[in-house]
Protein backbone atom coordinates (compact mmCIF):
# COMPACT_ATOMS: atom_id res chain seq x y z
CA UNK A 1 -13.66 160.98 256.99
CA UNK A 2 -17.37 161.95 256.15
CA UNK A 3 -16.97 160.36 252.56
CA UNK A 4 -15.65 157.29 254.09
CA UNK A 5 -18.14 156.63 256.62
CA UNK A 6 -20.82 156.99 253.71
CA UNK A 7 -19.54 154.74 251.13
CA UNK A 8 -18.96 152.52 254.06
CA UNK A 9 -22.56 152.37 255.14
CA UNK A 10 -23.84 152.50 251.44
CA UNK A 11 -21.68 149.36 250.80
CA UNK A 12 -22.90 147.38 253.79
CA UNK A 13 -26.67 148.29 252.74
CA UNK A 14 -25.51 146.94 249.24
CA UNK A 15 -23.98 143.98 250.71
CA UNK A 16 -27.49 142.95 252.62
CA UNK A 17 -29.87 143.76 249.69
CA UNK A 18 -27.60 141.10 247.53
CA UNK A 19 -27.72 138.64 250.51
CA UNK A 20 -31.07 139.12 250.82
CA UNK A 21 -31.93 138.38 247.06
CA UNK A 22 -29.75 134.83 247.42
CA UNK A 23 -31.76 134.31 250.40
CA UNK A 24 -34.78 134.54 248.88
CA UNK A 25 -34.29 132.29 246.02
CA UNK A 26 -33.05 129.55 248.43
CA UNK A 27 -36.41 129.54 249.81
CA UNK A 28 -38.13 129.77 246.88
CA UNK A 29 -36.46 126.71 246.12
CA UNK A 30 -36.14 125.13 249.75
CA UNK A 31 -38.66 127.23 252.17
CA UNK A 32 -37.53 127.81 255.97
CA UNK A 33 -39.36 126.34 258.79
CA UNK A 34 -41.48 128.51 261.34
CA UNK A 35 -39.54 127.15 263.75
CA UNK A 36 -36.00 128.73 262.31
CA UNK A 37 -38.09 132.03 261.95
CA UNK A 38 -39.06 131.94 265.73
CA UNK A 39 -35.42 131.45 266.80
CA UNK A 40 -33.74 134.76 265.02
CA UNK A 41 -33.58 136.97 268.62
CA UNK A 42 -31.81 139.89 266.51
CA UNK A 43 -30.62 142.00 263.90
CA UNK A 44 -27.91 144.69 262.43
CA UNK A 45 -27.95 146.86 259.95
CA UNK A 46 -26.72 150.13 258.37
CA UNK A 47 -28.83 153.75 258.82
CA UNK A 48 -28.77 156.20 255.84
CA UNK A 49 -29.48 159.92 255.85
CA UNK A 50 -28.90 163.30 254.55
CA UNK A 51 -25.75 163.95 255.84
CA UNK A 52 -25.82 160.53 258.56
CA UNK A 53 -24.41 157.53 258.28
CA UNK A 54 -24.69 154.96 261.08
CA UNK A 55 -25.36 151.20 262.07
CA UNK A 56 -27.75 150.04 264.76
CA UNK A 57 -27.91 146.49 266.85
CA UNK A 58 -31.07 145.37 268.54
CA UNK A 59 -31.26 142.29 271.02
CA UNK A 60 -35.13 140.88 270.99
CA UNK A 61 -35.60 138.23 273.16
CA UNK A 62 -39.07 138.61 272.75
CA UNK A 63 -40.90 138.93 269.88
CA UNK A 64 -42.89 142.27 270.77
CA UNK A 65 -39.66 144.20 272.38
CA UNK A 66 -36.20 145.01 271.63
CA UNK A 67 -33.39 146.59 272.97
CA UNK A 68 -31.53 148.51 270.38
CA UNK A 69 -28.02 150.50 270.32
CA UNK A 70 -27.72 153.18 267.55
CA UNK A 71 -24.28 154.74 266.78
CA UNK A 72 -25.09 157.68 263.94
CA UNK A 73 -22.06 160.32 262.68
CA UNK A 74 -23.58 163.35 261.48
CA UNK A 75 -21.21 165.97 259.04
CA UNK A 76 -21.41 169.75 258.32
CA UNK A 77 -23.44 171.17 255.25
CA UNK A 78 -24.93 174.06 254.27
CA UNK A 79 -28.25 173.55 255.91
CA UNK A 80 -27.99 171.48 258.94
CA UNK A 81 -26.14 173.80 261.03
CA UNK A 82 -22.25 172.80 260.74
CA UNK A 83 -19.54 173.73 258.77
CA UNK A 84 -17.53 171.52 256.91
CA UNK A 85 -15.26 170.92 259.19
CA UNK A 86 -17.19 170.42 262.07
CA UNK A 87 -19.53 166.90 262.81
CA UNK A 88 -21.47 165.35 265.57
CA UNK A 89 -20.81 161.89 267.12
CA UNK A 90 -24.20 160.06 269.21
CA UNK A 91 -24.82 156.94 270.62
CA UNK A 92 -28.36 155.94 271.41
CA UNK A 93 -29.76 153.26 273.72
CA UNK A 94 -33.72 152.86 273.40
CA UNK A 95 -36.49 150.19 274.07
CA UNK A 96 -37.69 149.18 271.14
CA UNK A 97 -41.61 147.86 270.96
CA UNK A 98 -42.79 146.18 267.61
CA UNK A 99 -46.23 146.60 267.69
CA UNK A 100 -47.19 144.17 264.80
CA UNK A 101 -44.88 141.08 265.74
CA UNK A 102 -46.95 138.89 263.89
CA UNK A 103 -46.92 140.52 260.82
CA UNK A 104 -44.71 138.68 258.11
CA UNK A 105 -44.64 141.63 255.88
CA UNK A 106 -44.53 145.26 257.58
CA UNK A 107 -42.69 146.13 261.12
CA UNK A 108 -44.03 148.82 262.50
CA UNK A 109 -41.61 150.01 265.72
CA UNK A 110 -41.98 152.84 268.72
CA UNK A 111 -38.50 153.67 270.18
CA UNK A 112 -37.99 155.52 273.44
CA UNK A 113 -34.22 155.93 274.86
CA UNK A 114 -31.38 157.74 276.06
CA UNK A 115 -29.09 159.74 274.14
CA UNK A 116 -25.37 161.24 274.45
CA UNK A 117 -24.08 163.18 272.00
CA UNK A 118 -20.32 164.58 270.89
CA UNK A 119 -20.52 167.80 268.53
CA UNK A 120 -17.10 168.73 267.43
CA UNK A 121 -17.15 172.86 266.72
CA UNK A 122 -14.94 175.15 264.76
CA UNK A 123 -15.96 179.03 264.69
CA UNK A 124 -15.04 180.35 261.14
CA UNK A 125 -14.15 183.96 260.28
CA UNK A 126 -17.43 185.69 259.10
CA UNK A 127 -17.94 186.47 255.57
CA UNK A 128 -18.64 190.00 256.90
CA UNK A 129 -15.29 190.45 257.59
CA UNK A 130 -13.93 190.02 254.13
CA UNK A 131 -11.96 187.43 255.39
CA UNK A 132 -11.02 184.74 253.12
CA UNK A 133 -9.76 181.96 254.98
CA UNK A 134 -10.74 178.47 255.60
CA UNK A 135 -8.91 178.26 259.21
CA UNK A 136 -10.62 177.60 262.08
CA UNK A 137 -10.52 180.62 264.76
CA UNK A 138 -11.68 178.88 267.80
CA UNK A 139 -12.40 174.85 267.92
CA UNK A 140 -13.75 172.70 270.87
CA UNK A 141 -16.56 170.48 271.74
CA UNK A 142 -19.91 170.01 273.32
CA UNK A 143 -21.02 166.88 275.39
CA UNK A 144 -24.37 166.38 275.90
CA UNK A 145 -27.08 163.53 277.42
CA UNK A 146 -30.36 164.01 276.85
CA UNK A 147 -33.03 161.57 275.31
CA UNK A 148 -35.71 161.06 272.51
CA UNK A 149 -38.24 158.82 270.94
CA UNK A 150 -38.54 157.35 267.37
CA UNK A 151 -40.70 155.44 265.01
CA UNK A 152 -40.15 153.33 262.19
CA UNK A 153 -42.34 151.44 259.39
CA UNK A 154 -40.02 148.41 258.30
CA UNK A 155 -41.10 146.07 255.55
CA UNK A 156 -39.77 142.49 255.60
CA UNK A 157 -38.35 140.54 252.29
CA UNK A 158 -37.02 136.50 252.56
CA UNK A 159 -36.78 135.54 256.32
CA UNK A 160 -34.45 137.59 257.41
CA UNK A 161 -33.87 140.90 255.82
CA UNK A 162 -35.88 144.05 256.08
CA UNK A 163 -36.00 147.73 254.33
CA UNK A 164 -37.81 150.88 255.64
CA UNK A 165 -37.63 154.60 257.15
CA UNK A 166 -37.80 155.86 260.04
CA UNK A 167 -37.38 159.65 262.41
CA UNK A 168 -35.78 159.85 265.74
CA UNK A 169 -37.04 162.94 267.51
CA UNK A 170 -34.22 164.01 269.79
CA UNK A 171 -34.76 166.55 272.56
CA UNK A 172 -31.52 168.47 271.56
CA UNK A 173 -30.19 172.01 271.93
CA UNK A 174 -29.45 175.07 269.80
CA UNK A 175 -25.99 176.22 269.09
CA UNK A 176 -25.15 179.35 270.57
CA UNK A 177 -22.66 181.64 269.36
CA UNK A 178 -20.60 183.90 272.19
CA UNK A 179 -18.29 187.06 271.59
CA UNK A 180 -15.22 184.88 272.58
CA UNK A 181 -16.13 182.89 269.29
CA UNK A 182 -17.05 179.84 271.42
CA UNK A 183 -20.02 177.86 270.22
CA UNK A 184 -21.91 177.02 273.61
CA UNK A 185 -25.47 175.32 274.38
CA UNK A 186 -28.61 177.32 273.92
CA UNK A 187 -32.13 176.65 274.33
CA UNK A 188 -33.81 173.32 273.81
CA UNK A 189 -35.67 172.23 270.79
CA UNK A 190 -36.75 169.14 269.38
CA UNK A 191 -35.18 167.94 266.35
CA UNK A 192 -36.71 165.39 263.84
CA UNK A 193 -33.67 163.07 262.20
CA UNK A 194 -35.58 161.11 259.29
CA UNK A 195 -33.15 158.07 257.90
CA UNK A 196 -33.56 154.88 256.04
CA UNK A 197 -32.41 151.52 257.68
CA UNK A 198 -31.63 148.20 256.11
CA UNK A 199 -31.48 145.06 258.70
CA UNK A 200 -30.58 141.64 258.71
CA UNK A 201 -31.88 139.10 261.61
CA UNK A 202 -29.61 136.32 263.10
C-alpha cells in the first residue's frame, strides 16, 4: 500500500509541474489579468516526505488567511520508529496565515491547528530471542487528538502553481512498549515532520 500511495503522490506532483510549464507559456504568449489572479480563493496539492505521502486543500477567502485540511500516511522504516508493517494515518485542520500576500514570487505561511492521528501497531518477536519470523505477535491501534503548528516558504511559478518546503511540529507522543507486548502511549514530545508541497490555485 505504502508504494502505492507514493507513486501516487509523486505522479500528481508530476502532473502539476507539467501543467504548470503549459501554463506558463500561455502567458508568456497571452498574460492573465490581475483581476483573474485576485479571484483564485484556493488550492490543492500533493505533500512529499521521507517516508509521507499526502495531499492538502486550503479554502482562502481572503488573501492573508486560509483554512487548510492536510491528510498525510506515514509507513514503517528503519529510523522513524515503525516496522514495516506498521503505519500511521492523520488528518490535520489548521489556520493558515500568509504573511506576504502580496508577494508574486515567495509565500511565506504560519499554520496552527488541530490534529488526530491513527497509528496502526504490530509488536515483532525480538531479535534477542533468536526468533526468525516476520509474524506479528500482538497488533492493535492507537487514536490520538492533539495539535501542532507549521511553517512553510512557498515560491510561486505562472499564476497558479507553486513549489516549496515546509515542517509541521506536532505535539505527539512516544511509543511505549508493555510486558503484554502492547505498544501503548508514553510521554509527550514534539516531533518536527519536514515535507515538500506542490500546489495548484483554482
Amino acid at each position: 500500500m505504502k508504494a502505492i500511495v507514493y507513486i501516487a503522490v509523486i505522479a500528481v506532483g508530476i502532473l502539476t509541474a507539467a501543467l504548470a510549464a503549459a501554463e506558463e507559456k500561455t502567458e508568456r504568449d497571452a498574460g492573465r489579468s490581475s483581476e483573474q489572479k485576485d479571484s483564485m480563493f484556493g488550492s490543492v496539492g500533493p505533500i512529499i516526505g521521507v517516508s509521507v505521502a499526502g495531499i492538502q486543500g486550503e479554502y482562502r477567502p481572503v488573501p492573508v488567511f486560509g483554512l487548510r485540511i492536510i491528510g498525510i500516511y506515514i509507513w514503517g522504516v528503519d529510523f522513524n520508529g515503525l516496522n514495516a508493517d506498521e503505519y500511521i494515518l492523520s488528518g490535520i485542520i489548521a489556520p493558515v496565515f500568509h504573511l506576504i500576500p502580496e508577494s508574486d514570487f515567495v509565500d511565506p505561511v504560519l499554520m496552527f491547528g488541530a490534529v488526530y492521528s491513527f497509528h496502526h501497531w504490530e509488536s515483532k518477536p525480538s531479535r534477542d530471542l533468536h526468533i526468525n519470523s516476520a509474524a506479528a505477535i500482538r497488533k492493535g491501534a492507537i487514536h490520538d487528538i492533539t495539535f501542532g503548528t507549521g511553517l512553510g516558504l512557498n515560491f510561486m511559478f505562472a499564476s497558479r502553481y507553486a513549489a516549496g518546503l515546509g515542517v509541521w511540529l506536532n505535539y505527539d507522543y512516544e511509543v511505549k512498549d508493555t510486558l503484554s507486548m502492547k505498544k501503548t502511549k508514553g510521554s509527550r514530545m514534539i516531533l518536527p515532520v519536514p515535507f515538500v508541497v506542490f500546489t495548484v490555485s483554482f
